[in-house]
Protein backbone atom coordinates (compact mmCIF):
# COMPACT_ATOMS: atom_id res chain seq x y z
CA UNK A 1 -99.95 -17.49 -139.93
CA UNK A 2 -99.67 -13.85 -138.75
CA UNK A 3 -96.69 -12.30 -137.22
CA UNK A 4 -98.66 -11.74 -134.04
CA UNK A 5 -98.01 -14.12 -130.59
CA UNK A 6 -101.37 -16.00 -130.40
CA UNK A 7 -101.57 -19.14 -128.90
CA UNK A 8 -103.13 -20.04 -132.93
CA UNK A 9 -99.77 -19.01 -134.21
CA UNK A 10 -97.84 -21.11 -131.35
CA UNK A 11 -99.79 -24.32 -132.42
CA UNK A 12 -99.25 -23.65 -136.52
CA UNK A 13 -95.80 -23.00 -135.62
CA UNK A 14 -95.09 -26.07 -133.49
CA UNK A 15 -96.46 -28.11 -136.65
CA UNK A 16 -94.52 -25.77 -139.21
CA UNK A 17 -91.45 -24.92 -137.93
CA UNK A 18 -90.38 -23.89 -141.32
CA UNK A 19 -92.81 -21.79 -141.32
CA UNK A 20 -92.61 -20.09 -137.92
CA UNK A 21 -89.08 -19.72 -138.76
CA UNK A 22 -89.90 -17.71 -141.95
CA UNK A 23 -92.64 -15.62 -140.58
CA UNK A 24 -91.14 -14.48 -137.47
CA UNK A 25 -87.12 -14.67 -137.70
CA UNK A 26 -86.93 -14.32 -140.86
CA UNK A 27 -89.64 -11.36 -141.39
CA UNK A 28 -87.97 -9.35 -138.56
CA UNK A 29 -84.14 -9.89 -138.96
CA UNK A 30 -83.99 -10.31 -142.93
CA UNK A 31 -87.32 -8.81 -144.65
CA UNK A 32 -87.92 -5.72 -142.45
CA UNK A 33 -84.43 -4.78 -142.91
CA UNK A 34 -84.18 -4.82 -146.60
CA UNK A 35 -87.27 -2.67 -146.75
CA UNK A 36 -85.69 -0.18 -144.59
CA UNK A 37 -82.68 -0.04 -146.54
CA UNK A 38 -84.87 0.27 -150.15
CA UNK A 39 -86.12 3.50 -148.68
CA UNK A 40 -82.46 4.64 -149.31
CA UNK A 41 -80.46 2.56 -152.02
CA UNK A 42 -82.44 0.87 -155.16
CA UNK A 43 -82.70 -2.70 -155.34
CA UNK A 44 -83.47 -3.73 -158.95
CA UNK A 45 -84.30 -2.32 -162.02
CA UNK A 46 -87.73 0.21 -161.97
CA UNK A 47 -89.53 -0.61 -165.57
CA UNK A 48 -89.34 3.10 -166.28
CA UNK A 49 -85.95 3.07 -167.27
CA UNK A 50 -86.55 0.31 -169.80
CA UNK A 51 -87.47 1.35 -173.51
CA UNK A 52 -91.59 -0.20 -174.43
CA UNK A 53 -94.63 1.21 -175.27
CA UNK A 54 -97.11 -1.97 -174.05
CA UNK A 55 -96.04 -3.03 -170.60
CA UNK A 56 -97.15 -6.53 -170.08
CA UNK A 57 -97.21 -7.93 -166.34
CA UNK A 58 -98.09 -11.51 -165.26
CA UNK A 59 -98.18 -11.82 -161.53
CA UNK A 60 -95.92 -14.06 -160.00
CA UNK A 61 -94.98 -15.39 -163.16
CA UNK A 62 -90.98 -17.20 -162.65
CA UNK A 63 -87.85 -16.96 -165.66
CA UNK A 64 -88.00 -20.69 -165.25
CA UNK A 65 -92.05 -21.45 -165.88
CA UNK A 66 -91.57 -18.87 -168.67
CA UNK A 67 -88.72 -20.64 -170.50
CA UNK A 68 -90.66 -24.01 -169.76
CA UNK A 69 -93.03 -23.19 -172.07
CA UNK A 70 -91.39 -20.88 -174.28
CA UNK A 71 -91.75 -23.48 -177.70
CA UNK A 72 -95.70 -23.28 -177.23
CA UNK A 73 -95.75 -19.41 -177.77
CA UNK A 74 -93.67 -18.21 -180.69
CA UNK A 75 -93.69 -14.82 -178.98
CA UNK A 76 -91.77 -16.36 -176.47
CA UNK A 77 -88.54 -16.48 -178.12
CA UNK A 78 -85.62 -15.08 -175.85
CA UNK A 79 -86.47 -15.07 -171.99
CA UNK A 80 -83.98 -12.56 -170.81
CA UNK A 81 -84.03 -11.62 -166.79
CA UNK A 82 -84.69 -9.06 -165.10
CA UNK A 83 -84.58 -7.89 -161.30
CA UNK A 84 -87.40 -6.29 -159.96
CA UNK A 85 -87.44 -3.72 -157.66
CA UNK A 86 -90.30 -5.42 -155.44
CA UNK A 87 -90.83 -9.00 -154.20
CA UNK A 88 -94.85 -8.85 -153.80
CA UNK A 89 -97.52 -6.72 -155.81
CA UNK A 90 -97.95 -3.82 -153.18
CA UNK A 91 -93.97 -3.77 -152.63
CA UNK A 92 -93.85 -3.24 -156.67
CA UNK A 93 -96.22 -0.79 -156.98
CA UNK A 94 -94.72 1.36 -154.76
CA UNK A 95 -91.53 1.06 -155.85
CA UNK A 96 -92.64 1.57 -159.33
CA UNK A 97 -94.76 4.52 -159.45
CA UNK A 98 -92.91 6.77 -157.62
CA UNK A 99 -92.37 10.65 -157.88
CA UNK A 100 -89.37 10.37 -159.56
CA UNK A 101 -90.96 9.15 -162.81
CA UNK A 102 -93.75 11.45 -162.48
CA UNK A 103 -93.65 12.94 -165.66
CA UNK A 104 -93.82 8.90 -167.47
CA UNK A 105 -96.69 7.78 -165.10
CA UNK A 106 -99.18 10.67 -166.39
CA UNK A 107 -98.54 9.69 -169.31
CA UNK A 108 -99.40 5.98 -168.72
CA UNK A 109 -102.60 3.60 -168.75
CA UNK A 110 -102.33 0.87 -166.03
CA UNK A 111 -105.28 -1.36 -166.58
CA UNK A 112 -104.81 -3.70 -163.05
CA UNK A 113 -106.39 -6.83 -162.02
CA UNK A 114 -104.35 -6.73 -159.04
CA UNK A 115 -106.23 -4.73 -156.59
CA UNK A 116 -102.78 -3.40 -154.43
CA UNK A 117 -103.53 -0.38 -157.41
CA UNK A 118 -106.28 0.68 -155.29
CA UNK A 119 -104.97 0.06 -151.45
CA UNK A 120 -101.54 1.19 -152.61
CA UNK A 121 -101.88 4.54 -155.20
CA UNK A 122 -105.61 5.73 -154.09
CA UNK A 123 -105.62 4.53 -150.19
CA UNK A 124 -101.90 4.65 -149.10
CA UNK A 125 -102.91 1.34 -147.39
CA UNK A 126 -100.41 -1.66 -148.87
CA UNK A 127 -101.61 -3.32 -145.27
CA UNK A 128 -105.26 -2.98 -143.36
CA UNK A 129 -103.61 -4.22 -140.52
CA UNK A 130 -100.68 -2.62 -138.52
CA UNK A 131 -99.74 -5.80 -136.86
CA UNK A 132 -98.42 -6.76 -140.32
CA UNK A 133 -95.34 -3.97 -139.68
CA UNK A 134 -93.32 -4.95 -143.28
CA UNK A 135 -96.45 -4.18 -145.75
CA UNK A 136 -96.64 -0.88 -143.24
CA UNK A 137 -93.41 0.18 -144.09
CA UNK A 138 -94.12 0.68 -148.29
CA UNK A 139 -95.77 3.63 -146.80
CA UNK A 140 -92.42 5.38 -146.75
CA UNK A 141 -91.50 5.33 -150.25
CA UNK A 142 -92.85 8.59 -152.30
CA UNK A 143 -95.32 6.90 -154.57
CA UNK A 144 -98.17 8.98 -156.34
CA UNK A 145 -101.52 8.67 -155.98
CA UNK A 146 -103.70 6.88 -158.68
CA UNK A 147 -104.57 10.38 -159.80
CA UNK A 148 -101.59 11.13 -160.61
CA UNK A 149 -101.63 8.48 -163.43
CA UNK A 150 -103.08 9.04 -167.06
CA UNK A 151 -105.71 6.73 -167.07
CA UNK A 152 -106.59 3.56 -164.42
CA UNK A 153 -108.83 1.04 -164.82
CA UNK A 154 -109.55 -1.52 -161.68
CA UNK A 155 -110.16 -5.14 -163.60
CA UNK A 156 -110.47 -6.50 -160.64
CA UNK A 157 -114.25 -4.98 -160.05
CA UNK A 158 -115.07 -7.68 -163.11
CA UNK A 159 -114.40 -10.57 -160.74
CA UNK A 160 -117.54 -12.41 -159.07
CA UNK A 161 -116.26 -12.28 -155.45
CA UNK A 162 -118.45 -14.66 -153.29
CA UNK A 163 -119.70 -17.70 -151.73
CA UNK A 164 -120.19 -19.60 -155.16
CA UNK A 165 -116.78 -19.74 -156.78
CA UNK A 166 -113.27 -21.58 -154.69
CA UNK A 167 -112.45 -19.26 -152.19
CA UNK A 168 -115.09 -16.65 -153.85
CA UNK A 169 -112.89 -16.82 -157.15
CA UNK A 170 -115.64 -17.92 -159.09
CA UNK A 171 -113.74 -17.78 -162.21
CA UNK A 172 -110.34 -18.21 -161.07
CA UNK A 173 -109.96 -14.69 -160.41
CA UNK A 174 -110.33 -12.08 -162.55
CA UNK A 175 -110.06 -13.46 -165.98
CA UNK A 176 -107.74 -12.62 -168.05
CA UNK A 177 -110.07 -11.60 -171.35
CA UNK A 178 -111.15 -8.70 -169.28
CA UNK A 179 -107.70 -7.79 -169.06
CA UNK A 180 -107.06 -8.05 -172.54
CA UNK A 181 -110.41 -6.68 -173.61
CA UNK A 182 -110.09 -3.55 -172.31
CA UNK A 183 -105.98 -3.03 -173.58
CA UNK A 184 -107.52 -3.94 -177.51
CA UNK A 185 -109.83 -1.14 -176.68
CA UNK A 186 -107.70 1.51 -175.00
CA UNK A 187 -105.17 0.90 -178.14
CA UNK A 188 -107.29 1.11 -180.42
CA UNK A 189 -109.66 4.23 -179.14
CA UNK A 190 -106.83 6.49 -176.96
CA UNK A 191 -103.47 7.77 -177.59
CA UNK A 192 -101.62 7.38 -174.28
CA UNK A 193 -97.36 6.92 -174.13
CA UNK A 194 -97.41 4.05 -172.57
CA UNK A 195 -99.79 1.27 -171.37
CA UNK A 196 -99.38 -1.05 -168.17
CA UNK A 197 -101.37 -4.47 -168.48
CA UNK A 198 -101.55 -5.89 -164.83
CA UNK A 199 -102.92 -9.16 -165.12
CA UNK A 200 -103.62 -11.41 -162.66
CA UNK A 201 -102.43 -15.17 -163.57
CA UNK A 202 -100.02 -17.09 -163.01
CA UNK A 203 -101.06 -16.04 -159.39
CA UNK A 204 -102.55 -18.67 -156.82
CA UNK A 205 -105.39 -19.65 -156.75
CA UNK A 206 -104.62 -21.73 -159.71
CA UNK A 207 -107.91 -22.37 -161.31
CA UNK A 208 -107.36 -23.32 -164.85
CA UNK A 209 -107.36 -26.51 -164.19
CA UNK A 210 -110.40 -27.03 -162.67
CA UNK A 211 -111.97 -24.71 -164.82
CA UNK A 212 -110.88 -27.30 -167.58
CA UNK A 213 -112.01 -30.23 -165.71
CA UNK A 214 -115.19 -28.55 -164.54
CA UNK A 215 -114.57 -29.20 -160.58
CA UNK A 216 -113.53 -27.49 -157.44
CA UNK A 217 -109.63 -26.64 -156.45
CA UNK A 218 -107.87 -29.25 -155.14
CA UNK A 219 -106.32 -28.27 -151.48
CA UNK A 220 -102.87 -27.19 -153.21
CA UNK A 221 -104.07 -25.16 -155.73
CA UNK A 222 -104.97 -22.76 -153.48
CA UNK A 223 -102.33 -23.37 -150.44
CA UNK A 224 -99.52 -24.88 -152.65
CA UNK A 225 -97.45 -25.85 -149.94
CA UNK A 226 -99.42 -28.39 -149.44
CA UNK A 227 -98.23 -30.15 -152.48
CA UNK A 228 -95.53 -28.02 -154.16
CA UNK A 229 -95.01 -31.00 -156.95
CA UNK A 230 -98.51 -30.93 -157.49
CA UNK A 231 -98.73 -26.96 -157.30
CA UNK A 232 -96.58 -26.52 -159.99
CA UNK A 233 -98.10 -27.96 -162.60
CA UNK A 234 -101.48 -26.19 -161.93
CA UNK A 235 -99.20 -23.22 -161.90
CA UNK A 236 -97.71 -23.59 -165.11
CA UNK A 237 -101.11 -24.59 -166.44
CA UNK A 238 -102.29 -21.06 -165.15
CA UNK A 239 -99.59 -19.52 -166.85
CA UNK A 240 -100.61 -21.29 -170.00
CA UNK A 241 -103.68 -19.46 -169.79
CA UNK A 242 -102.99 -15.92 -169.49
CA UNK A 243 -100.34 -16.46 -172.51
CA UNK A 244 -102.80 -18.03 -174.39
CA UNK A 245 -104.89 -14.36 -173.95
CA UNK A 246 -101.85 -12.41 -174.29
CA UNK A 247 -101.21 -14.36 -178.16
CA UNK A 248 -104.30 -12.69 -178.57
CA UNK A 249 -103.74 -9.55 -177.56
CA UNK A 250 -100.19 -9.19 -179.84
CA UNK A 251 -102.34 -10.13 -183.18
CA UNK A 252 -105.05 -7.10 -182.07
CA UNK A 253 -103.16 -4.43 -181.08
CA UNK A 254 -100.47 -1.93 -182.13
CA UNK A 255 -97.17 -1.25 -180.22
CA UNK A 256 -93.77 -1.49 -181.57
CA UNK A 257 -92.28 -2.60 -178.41
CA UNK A 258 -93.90 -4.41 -176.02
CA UNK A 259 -92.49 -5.84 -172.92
CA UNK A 260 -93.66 -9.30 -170.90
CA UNK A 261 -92.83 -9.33 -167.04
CA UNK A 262 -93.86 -10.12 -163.71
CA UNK A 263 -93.70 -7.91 -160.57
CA UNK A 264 -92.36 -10.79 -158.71
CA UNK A 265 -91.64 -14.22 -158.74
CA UNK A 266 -93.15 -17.05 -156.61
CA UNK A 267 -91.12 -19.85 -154.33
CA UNK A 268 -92.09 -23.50 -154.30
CA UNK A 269 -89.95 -24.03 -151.30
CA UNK A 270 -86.95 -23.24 -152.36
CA UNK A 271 -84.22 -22.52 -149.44
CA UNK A 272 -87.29 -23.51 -147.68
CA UNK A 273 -89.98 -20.50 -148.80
CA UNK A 274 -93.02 -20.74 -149.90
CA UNK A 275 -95.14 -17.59 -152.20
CA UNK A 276 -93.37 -14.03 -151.88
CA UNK A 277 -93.16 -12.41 -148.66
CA UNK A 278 -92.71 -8.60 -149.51
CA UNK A 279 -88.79 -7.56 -148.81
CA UNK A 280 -87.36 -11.02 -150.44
CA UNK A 281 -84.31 -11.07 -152.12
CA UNK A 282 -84.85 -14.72 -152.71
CA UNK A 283 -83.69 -15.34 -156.42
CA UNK A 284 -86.69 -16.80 -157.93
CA UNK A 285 -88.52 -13.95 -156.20
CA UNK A 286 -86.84 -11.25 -157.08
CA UNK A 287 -85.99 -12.33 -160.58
CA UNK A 288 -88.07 -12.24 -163.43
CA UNK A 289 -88.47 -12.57 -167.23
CA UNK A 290 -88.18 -10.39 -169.78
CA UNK A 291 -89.09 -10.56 -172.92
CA UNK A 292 -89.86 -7.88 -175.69
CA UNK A 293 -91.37 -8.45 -178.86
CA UNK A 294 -93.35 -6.35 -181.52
CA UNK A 295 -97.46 -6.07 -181.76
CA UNK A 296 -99.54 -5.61 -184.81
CA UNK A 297 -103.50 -4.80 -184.70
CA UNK A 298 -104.81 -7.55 -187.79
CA UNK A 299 -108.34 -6.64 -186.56
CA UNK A 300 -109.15 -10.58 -185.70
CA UNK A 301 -110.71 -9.78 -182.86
CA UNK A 302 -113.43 -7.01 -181.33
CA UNK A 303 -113.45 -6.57 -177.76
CA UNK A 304 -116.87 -6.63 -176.12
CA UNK A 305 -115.83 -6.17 -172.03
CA UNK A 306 -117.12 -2.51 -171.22
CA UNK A 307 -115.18 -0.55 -168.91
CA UNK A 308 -115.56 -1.42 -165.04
CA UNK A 309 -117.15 0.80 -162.50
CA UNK A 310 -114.75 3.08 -160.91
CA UNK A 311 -116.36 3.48 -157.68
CA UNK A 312 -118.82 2.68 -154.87
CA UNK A 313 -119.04 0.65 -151.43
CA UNK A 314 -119.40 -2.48 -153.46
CA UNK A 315 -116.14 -1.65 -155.29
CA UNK A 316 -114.23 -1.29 -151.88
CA UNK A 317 -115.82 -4.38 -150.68
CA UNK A 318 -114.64 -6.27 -153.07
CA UNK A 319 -111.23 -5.13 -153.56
CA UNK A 320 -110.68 -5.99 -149.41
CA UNK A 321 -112.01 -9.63 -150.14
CA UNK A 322 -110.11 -10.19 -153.30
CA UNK A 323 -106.72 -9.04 -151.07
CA UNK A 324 -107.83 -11.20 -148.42
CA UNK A 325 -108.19 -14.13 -150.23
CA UNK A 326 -104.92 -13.49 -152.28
CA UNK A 327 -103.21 -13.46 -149.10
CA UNK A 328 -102.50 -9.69 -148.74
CA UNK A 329 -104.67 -8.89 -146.08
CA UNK A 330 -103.52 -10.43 -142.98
């Protein structure tokens, strides 16, 4: 549903009132506001002024799913909170990179799988469309541009984007080996301050599943309101595999302090929301884990992903398709 007046959007919202409710009232006289007012007073903590060398984010992962499964991962061992100064990828990015930590951010490696890097830091477009006026507003905030940064790398360009896969995520989005591929090599080849590891799970669709069971999505694994019971187990399964990957990553690489995160939470209907509408203070939103914990290269493991094309008219296709079908295109 767009926040447009369509007679579409009059029939969705006459079945959904919730929904109307959220994407019109709610956008207008809550979300828009709180954006406006982050252009002058901070809302949450910017990951700058926390102390790690290996910044680890999973995207949309909760302090609840984390904590679920915290006895499977031994790395998982005190879930503390944090609250994050964005509720939706493009919102955090722009929050997070900004001027004022200018000096930090050259000397930082953000390997993304998210591509909001790209429309945010190099375009200065968190929306394609001006209808959709909250994403239009990041554009206030003084972010850099991605050349500004020491060193990006845009994962996402390793995801098979077409007719084939659920939705064109042929592999449940960008996997997250190429993720931690490229960090093993980065550490282990390049000397930067700090490194930012944007990966792309827990984040709908949820696909591990089905990549386990070697069939399509179900209908709530990639629109989990459908089913939010149902939802949430595919979603903690999804989180189950990018932690798998990053147990990996901790036994191959070096970094004394290395911090796991999200940029935002996710709602399961909660206070009746659903996903994370950018400008959300909603509490499982807007809070997320943290956890820090030491890494140690023990040489297990040699990375074998080589380093993604950096640009193109392919690449910009299929950054716009991959936001589309992760719901930030509108």
């Amino acid at each position: 549903m767009r926040n447009e007046l369509t007679w579409e959007n009059v029939k969705t919202g006459l079945r959904n009132p919730m929904l109307a409710i959220d994407q019109i009232i709610l956008e207008h006289a809550y979300r828009v506001p709180v954006v406006l007012f982050e252009d002058h007073f901070s809302i949450g903590t910017n990951v700058y002024e926390r102390d790690w060398d290996l910044l680890v984010i999973l995207d949309t992962a909760r302090v609840d799913a984390l904590r679920a499964v915290a006895d499977e991962y031994d790395f998982l061992n005190n879930v503390r909170t944090l609250q994050s100064v964005g509720s939706s990828s493009p919102e955090w990015i722009a929050r997070t990179f900004t001027r004022d930590y200018a000096d930090e951010i050259a000397q930082t490696a953000y390997l993304s799988a998210n591509g909001n890097a790209e429309a945010v830091l190099q375009h200065n477009a968190p929306a394609n469309n001006p209808s959709y006026f909250t994403h239009s507003l990041l554009r206030q905030f003084d972010y850099v541009h991605t050349n500004d940064l020491g060193h990006l790398e845009k994962l996402w360009q390793y995801e098979p984007v077409g007719e084939k896969g659920p939705k064109g995520h042929i592999e449940g989005a960008t996997p997250p080996r190429y993720v931690t591929d490229r960090a093993i090599h980065l550490n282990r080849t390049h000397n930067f301050d700090r490194i930012i590891l944007h990966y792309h799970q827990p984040h709908n669709p949820y696909a591990a599943q089905a990549m386990a069971e070697d069939r399509d999505l179900y209908d709530w694994e990639l629109h989990f309101r459908k089913n939010p019971g149902a939802a949430w187990e595919s979603y903690i399964d999804e989180l189950r595999y990018v932690l798998d990957d990053i147990a990996l990553l901790l036994r191959n690489i070096d970094a004394d302090r290395v911090a796991i995160t999200a940029d935002h939470g996710e709602a399961f209907g909660e206070y009746g929301i659903y996903g994370h509408p950018i400008g959300s203070l909603h509490p499982k939103i807007r809070t997320v884990p943290w956890v820090t914990v030491g890494a140690t290269n023990e040489g297990t493991y040699a990375p074998n992903t080589p380093p993604p094309s950096q640009s193109g008219d392919d690449a910009s296709i299929a950054v716009n398709e991959l936001l589309e079908e992760l719901g930030y295109k509108f």
